[in-house]
PDB file of N, CA and C in Angstrom:
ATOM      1  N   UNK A   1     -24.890   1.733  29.330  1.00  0.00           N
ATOM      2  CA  UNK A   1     -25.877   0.893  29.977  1.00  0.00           C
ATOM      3  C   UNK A   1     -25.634   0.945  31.485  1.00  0.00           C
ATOM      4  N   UNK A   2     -26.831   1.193  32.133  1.00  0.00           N
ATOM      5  CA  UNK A   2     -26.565   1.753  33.738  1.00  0.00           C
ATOM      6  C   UNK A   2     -26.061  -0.212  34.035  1.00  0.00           C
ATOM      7  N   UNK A   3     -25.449  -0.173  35.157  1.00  0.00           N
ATOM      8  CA  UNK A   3     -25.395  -1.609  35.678  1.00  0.00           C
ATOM      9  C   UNK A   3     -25.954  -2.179  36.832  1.00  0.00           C
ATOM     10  N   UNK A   4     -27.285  -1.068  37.205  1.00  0.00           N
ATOM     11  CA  UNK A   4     -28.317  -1.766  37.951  1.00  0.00           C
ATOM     12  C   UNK A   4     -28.968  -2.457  36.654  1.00  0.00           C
ATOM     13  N   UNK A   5     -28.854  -2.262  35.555  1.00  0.00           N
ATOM     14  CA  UNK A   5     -30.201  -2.776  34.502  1.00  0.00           C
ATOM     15  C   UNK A   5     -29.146  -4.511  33.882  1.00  0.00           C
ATOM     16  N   UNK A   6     -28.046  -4.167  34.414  1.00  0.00           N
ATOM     17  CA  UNK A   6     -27.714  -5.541  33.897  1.00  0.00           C
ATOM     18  C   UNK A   6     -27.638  -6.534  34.241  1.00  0.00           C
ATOM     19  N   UNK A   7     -27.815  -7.881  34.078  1.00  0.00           N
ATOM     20  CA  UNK A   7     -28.202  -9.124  34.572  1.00  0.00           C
ATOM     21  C   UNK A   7     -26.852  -9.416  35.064  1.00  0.00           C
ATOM     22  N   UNK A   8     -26.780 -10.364  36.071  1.00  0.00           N
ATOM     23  CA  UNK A   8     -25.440 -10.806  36.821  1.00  0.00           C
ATOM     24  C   UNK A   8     -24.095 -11.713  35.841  1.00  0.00           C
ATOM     25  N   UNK A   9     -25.176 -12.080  34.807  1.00  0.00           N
ATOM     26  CA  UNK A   9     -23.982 -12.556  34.082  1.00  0.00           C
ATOM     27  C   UNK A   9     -23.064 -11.299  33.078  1.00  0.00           C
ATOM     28  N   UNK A  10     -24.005 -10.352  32.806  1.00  0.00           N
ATOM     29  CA  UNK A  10     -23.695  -9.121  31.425  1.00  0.00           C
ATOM     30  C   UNK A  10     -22.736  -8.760  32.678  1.00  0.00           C
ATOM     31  N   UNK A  11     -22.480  -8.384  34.070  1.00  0.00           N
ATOM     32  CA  UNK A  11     -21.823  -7.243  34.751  1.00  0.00           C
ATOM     33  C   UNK A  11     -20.777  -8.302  34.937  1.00  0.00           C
ATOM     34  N   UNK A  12     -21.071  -9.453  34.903  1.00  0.00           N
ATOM     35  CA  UNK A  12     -19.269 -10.148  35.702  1.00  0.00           C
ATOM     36  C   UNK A  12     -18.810 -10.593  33.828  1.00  0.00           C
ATOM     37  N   UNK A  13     -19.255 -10.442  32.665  1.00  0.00           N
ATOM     38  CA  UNK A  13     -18.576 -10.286  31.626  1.00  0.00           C
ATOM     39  C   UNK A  13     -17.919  -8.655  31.364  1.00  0.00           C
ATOM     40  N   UNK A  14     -18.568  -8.336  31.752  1.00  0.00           N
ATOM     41  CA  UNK A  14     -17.758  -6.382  31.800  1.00  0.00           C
ATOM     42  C   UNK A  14     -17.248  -6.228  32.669  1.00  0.00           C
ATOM     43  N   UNK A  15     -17.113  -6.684  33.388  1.00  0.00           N
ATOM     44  CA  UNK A  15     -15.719  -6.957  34.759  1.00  0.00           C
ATOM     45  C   UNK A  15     -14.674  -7.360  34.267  1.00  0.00           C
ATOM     46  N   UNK A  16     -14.768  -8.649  33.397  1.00  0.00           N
ATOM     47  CA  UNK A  16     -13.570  -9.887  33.275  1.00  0.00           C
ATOM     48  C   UNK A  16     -13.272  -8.739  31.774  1.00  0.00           C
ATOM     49  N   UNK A  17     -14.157  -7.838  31.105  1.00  0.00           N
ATOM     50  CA  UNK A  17     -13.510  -7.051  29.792  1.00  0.00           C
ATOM     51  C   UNK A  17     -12.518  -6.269  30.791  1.00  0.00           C
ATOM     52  N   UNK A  18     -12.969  -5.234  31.840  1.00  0.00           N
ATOM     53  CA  UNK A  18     -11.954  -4.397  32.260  1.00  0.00           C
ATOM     54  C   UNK A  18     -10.885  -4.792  32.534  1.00  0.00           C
ATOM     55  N   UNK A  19     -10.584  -6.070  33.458  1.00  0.00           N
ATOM     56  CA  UNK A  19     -10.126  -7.197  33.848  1.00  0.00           C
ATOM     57  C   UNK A  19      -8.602  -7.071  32.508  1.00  0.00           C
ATOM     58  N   UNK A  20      -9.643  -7.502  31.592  1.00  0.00           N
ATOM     59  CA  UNK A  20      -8.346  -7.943  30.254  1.00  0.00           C
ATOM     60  C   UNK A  20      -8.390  -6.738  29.589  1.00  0.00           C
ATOM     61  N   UNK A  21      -9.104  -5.683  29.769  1.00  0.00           N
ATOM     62  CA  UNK A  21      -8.061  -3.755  29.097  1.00  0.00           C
ATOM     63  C   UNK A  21      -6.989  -3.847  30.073  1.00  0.00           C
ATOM     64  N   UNK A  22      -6.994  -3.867  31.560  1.00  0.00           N
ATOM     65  CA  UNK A  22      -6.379  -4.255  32.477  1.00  0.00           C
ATOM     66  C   UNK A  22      -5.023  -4.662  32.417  1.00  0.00           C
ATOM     67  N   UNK A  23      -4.941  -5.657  31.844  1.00  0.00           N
ATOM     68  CA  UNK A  23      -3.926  -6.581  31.018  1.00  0.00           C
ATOM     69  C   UNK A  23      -3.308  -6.323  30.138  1.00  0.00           C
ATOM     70  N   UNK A  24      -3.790  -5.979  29.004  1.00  0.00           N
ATOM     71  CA  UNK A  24      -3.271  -5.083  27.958  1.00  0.00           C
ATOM     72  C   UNK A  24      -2.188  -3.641  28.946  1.00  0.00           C
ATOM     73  N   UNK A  25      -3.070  -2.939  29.856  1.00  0.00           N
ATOM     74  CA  UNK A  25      -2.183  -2.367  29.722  1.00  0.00           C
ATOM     75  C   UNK A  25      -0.966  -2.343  30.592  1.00  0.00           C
ATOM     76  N   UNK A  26      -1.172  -3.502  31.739  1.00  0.00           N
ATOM     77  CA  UNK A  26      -0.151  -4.068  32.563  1.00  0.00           C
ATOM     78  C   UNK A  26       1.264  -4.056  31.400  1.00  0.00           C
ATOM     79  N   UNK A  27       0.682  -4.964  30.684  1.00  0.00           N
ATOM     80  CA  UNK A  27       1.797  -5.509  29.734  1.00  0.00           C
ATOM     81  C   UNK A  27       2.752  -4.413  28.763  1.00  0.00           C
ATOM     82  N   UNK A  28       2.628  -3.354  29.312  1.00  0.00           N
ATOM     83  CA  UNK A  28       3.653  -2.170  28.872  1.00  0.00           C
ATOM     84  C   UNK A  28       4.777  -2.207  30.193  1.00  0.00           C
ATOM     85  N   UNK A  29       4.223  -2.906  30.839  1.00  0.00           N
ATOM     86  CA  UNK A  29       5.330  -2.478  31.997  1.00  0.00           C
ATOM     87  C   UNK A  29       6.035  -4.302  32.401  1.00  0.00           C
ATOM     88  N   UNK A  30       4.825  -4.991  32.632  1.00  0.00           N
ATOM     89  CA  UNK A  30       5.075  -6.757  33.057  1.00  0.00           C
ATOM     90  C   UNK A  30       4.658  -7.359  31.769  1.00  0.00           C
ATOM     91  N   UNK A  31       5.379  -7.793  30.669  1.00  0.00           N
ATOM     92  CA  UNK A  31       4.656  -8.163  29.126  1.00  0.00           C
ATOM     93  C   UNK A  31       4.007  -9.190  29.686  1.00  0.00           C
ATOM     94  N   UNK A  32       4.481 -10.362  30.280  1.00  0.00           N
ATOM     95  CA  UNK A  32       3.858 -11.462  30.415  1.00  0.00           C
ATOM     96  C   UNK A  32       2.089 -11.425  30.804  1.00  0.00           C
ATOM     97  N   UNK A  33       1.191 -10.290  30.902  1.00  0.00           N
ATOM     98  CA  UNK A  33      -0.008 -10.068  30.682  1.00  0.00           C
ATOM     99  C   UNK A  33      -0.670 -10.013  29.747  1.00  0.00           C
ATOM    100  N   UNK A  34       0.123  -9.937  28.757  1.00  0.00           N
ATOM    101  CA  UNK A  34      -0.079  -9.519  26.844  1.00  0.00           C
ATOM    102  C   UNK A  34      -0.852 -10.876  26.758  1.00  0.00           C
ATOM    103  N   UNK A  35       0.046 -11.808  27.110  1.00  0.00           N
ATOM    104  CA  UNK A  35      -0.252 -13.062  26.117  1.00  0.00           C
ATOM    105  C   UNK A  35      -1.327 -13.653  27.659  1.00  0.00           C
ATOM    106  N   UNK A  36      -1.385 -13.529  28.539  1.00  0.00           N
ATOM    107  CA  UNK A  36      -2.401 -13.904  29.583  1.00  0.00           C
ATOM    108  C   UNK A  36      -4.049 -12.910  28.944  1.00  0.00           C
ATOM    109  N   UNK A  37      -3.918 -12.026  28.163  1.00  0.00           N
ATOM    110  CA  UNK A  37      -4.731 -11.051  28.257  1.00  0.00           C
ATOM    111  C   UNK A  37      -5.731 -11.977  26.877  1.00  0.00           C
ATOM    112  N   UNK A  38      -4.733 -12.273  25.918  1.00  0.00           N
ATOM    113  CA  UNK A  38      -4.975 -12.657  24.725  1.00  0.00           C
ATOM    114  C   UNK A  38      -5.888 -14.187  24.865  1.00  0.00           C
ATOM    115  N   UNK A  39      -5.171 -15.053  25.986  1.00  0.00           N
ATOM    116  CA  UNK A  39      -5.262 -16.224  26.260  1.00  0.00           C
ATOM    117  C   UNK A  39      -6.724 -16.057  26.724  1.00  0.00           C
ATOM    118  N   UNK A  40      -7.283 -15.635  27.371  1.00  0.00           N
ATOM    119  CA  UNK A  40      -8.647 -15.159  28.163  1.00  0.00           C
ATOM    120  C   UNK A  40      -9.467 -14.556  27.167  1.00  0.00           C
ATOM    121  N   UNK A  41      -9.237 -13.609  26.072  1.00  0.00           N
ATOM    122  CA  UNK A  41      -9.940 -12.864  25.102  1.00  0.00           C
ATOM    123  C   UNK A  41     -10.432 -14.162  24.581  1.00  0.00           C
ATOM    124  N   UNK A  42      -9.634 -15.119  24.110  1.00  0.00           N
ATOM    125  CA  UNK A  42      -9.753 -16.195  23.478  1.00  0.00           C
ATOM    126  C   UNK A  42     -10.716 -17.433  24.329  1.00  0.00           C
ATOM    127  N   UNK A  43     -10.353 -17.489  25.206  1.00  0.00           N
ATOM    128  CA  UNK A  43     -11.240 -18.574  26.561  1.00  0.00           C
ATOM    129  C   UNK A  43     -12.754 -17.838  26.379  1.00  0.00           C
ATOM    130  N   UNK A  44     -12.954 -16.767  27.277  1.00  0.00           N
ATOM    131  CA  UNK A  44     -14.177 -16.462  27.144  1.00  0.00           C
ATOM    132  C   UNK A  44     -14.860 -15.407  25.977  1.00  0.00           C
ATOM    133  N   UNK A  45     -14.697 -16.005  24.724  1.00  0.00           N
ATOM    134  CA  UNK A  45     -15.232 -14.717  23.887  1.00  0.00           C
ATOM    135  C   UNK A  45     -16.756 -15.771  23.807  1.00  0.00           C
ATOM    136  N   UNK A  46     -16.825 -16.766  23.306  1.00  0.00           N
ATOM    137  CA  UNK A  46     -18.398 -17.633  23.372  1.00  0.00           C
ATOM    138  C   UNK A  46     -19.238 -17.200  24.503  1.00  0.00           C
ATOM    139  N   UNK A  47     -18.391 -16.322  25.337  1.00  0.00           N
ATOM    140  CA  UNK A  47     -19.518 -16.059  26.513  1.00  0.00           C
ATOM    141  C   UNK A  47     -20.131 -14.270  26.291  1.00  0.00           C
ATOM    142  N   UNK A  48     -19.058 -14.241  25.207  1.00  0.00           N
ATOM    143  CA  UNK A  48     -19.796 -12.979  25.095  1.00  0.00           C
ATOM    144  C   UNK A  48     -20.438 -12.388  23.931  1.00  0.00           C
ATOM    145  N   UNK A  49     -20.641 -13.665  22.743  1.00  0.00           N
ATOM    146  CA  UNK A  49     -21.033 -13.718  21.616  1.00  0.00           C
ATOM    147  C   UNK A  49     -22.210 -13.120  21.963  1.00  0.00           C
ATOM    148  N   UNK A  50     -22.758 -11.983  20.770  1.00  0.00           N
ATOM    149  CA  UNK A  50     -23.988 -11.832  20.983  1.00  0.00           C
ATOM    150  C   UNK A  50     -24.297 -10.935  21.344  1.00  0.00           C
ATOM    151  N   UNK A  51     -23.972 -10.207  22.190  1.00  0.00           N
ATOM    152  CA  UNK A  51     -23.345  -9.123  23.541  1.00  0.00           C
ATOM    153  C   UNK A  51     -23.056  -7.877  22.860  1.00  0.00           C
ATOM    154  N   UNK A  52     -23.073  -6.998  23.706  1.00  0.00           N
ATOM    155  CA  UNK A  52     -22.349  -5.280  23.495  1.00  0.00           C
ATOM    156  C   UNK A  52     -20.902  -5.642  23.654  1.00  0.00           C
ATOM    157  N   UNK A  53     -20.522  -6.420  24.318  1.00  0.00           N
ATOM    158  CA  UNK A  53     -19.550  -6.784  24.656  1.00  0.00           C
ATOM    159  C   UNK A  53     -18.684  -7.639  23.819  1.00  0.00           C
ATOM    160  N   UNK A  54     -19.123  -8.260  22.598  1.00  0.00           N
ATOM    161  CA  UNK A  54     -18.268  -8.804  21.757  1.00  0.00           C
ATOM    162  C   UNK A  54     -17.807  -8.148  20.680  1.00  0.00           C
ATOM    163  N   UNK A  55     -17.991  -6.587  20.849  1.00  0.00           N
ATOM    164  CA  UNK A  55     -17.231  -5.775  20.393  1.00  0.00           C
ATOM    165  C   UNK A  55     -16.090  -5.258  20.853  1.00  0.00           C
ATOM    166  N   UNK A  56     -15.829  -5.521  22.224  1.00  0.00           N
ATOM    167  CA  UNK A  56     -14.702  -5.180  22.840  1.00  0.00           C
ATOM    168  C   UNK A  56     -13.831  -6.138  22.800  1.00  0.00           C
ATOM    169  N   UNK A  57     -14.145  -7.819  22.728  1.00  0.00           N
ATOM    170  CA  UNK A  57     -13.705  -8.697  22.327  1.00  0.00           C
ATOM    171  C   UNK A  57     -12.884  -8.609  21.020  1.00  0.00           C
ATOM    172  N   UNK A  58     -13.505  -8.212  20.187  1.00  0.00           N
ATOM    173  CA  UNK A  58     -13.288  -8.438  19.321  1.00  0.00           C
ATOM    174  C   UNK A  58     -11.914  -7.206  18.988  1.00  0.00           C
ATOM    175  N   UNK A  59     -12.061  -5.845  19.365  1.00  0.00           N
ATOM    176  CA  UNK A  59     -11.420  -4.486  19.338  1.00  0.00           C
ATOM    177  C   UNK A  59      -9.803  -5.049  20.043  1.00  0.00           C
ATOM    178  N   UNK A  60     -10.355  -6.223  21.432  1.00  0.00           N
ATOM    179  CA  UNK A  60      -9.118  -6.459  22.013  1.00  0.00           C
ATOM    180  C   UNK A  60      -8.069  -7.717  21.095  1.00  0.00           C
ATOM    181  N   UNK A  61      -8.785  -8.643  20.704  1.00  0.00           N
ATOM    182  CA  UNK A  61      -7.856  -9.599  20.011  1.00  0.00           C
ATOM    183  C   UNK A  61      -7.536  -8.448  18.588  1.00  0.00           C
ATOM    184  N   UNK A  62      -7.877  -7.948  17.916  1.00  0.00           N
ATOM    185  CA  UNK A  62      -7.499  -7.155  16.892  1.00  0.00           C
ATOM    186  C   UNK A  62      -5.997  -6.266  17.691  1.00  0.00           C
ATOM    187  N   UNK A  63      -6.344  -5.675  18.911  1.00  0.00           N
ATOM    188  CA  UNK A  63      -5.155  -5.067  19.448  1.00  0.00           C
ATOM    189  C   UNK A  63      -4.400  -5.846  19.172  1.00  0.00           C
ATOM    190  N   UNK A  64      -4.248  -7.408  20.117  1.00  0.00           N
ATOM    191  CA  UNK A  64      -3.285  -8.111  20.377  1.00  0.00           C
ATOM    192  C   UNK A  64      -2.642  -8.414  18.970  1.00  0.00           C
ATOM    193  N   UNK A  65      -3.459  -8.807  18.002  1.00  0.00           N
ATOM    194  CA  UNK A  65      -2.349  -9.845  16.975  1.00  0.00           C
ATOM    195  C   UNK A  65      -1.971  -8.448  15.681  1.00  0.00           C
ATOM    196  N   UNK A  66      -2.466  -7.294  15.856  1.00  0.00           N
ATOM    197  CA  UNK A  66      -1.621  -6.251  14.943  1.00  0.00           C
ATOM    198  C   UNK A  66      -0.734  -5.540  15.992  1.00  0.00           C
ATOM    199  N   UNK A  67      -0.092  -5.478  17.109  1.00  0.00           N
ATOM    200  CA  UNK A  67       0.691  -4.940  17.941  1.00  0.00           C
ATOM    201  C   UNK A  67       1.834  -6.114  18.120  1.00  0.00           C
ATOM    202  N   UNK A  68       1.104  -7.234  17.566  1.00  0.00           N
ATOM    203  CA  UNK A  68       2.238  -8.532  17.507  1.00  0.00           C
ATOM    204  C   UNK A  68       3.015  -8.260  16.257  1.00  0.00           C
ATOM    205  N   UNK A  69       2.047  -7.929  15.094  1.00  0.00           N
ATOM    206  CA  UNK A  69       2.547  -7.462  13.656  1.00  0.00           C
ATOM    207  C   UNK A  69       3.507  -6.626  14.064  1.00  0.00           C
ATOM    208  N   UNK A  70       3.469  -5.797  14.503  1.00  0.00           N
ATOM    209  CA  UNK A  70       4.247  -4.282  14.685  1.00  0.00           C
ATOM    210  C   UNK A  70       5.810  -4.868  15.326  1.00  0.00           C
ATOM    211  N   UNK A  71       5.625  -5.665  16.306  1.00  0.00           N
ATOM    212  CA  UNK A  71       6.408  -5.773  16.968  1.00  0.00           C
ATOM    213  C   UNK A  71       7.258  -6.890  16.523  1.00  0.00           C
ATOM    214  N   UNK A  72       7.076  -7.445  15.215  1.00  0.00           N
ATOM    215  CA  UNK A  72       7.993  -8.830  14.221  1.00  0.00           C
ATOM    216  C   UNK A  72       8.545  -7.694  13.091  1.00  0.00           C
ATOM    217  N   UNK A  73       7.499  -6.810  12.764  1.00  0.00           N
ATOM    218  CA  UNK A  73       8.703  -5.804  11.678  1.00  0.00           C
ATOM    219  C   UNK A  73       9.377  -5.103  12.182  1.00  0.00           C
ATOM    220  N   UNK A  74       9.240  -5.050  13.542  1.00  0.00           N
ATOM    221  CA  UNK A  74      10.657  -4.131  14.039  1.00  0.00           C
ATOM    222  C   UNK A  74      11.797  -4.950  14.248  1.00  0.00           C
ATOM    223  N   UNK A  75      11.224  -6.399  14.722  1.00  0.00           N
ATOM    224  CA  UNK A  75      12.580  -7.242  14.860  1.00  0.00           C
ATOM    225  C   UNK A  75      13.104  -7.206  13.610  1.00  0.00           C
ATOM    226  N   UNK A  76      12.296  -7.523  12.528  1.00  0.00           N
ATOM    227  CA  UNK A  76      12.783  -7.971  11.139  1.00  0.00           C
ATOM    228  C   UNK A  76      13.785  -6.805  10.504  1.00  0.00           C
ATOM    229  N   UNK A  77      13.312  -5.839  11.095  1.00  0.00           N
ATOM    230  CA  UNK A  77      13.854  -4.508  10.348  1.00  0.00           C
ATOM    231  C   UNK A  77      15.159  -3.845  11.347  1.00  0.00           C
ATOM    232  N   UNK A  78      15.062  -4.720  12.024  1.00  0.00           N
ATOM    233  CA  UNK A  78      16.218  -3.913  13.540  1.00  0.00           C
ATOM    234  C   UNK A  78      17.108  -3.841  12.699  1.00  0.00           C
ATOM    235  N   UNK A  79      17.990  -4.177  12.133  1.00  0.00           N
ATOM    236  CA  UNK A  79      19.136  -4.013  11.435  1.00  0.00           C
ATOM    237  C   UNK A  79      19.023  -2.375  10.673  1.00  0.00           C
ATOM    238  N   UNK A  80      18.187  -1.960  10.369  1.00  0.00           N
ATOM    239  CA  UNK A  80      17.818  -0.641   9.728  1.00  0.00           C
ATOM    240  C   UNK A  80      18.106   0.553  10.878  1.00  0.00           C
ATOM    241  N   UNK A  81      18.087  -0.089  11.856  1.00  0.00           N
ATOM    242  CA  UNK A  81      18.208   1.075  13.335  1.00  0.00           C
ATOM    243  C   UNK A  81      16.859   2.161  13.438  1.00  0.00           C
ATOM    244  N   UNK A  82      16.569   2.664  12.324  1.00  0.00           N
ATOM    245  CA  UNK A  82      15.847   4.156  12.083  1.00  0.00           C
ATOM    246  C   UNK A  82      13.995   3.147  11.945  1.00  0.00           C
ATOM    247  N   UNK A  83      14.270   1.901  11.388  1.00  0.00           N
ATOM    248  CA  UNK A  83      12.302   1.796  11.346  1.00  0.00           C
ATOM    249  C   UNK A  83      12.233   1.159  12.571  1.00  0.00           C
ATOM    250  N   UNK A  84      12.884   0.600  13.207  1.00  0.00           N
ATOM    251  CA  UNK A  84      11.992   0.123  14.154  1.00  0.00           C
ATOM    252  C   UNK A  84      12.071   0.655  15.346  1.00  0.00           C
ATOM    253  N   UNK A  85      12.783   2.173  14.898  1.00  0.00           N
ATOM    254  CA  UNK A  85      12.491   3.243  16.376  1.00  0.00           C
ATOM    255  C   UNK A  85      11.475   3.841  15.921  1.00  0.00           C
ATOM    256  N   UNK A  86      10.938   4.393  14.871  1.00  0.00           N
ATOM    257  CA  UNK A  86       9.768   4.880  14.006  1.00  0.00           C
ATOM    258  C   UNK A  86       8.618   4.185  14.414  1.00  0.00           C
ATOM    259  N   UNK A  87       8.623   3.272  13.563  1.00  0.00           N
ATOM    260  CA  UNK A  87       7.679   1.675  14.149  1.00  0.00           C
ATOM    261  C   UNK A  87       7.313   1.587  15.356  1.00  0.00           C
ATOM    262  N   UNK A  88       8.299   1.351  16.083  1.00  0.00           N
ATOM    263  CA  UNK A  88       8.045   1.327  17.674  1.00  0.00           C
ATOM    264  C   UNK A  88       6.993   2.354  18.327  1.00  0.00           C
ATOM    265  N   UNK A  89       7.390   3.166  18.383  1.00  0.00           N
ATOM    266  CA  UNK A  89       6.837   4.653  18.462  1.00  0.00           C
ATOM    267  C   UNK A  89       5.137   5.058  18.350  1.00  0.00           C
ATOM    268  N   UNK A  90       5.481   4.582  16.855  1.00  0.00           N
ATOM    269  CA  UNK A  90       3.587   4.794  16.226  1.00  0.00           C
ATOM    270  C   UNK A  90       3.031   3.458  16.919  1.00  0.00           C
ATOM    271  N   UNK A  91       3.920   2.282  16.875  1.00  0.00           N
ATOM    272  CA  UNK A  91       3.152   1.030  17.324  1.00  0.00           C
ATOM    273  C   UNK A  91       2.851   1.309  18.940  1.00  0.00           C
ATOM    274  N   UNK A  92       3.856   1.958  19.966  1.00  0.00           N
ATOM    275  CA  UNK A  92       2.987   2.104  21.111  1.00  0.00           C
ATOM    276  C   UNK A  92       2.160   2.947  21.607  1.00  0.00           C
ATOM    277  N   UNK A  93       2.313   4.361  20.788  1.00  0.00           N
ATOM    278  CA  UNK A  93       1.473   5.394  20.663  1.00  0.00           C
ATOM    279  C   UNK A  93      -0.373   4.577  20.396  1.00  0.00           C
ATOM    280  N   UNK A  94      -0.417   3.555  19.115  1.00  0.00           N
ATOM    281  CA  UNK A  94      -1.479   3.483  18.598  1.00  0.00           C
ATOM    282  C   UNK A  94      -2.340   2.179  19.866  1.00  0.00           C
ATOM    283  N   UNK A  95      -0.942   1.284  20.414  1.00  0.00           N
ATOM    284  CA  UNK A  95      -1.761   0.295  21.696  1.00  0.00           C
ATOM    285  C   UNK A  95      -2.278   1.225  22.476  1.00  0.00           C
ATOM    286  N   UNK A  96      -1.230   2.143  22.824  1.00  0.00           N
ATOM    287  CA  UNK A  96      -2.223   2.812  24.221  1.00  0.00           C
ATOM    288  C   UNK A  96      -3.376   3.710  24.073  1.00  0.00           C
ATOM    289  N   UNK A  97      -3.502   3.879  22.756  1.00  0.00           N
ATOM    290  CA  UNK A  97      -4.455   4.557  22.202  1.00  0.00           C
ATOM    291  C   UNK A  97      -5.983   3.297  22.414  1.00  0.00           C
ATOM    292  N   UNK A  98      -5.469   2.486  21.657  1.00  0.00           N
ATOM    293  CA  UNK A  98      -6.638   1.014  21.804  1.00  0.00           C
ATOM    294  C   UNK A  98      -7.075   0.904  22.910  1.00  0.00           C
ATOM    295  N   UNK A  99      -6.383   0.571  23.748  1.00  0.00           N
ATOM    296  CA  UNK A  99      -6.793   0.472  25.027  1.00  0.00           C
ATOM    297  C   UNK A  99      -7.257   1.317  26.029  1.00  0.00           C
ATOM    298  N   UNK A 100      -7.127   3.029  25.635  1.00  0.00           N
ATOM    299  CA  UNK A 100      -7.931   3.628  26.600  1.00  0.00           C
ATOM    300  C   UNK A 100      -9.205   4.163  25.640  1.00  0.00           C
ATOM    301  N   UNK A 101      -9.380   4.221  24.285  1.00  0.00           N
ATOM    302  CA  UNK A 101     -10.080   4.608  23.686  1.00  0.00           C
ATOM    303  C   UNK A 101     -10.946   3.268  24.399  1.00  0.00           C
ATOM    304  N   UNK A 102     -11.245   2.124  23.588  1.00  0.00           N
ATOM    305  CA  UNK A 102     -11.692   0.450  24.705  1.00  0.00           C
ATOM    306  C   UNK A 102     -12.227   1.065  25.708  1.00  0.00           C
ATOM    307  N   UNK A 103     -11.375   1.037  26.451  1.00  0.00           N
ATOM    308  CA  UNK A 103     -11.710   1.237  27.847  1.00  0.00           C
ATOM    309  C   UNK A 103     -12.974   2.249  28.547  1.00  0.00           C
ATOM    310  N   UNK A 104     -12.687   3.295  27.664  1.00  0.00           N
ATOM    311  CA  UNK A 104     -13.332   4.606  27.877  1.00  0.00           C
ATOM    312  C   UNK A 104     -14.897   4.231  27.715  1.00  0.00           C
ATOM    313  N   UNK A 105     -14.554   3.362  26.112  1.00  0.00           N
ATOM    314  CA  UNK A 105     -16.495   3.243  25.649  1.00  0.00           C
ATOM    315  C   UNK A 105     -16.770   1.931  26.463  1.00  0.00           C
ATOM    316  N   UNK A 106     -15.921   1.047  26.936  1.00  0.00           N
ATOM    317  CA  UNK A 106     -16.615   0.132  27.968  1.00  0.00           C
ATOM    318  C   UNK A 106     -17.620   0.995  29.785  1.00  0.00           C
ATOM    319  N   UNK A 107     -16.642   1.419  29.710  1.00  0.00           N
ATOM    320  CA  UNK A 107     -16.912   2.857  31.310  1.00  0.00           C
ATOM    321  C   UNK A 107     -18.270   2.912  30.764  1.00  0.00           C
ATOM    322  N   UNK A 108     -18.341   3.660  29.666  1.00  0.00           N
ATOM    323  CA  UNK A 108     -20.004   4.056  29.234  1.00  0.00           C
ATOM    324  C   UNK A 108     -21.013   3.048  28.768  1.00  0.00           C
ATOM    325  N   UNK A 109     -20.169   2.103  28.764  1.00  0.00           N
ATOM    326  CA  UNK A 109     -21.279   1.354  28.290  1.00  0.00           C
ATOM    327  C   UNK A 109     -21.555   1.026  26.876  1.00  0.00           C
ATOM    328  N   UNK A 110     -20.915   1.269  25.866  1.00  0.00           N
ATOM    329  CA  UNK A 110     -21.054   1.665  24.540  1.00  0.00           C
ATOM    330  C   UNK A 110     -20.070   0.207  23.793  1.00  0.00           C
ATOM    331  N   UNK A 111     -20.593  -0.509  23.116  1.00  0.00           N
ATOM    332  CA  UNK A 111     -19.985  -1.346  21.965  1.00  0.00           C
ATOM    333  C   UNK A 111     -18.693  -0.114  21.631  1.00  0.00           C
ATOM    334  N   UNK A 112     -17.986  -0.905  21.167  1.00  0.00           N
ATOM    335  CA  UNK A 112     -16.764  -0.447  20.473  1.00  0.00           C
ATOM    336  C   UNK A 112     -17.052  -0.242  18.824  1.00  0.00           C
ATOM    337  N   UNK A 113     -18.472  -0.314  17.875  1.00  0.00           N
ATOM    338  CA  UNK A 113     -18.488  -0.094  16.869  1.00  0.00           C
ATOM    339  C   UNK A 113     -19.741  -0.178  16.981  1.00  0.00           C
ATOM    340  N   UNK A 114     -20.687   1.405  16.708  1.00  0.00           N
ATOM    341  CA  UNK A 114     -21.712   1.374  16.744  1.00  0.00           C
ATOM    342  C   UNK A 114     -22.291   2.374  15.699  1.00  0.00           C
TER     343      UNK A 114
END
């Protein structure tokens, strides 16, 4: 969707999405964005009910709380040494995957499930 055609509220909600891919992927380096990223997915998703955009909403809280999964069976399993370097691995391979795959179909304009 070009963003001369979008109304001032649709472009400052696809701002505040890049905004929180943004976040997500800060939080490989400063975590404390993870849960700022999540906190905001959560604040403004009613604003984007409805929207092309509450597919990215939706793509991003799905990131957050199965990368949370990932990251309690590795604690749980640390004692094993071997899964939760395995685990680890596929689990950050598959975030950074979320988030630029996200990212990419936000750039274009494109729902995240179409």
């Amino acid at each position: 969707m070009a963003e001369e055609q979008m109304s001032a509220q649709e472009l400052a909600n696809k701002n505040l999405t890049q905004v929180i891919y943004g976040l997500y992927a800060a939080s490989l380096i400063v975590g404390v964005t993870y849960i700022v990223a999540i906190v905001v997915n959560y604040v403004k998703r009613d604003d984007v009910a409805g929207t092309w955009l509450e597919s990215h909403f939706t793509w991003q809280i799905r990131t957050f709380w199965y990368s949370l999964l990932y990251f309690v069976l590795c604690v749980v399993f640390v004692w094993t040494f071997v899964v939760p370097i395995v685990l680890g691995i596929f689990a950050g391979i598959w975030f950074i995957y979320r988030i630029v795959k996200g990212w990419l179909r936000l750039n274009e304009g494109k729902p995240m499930y179409s």
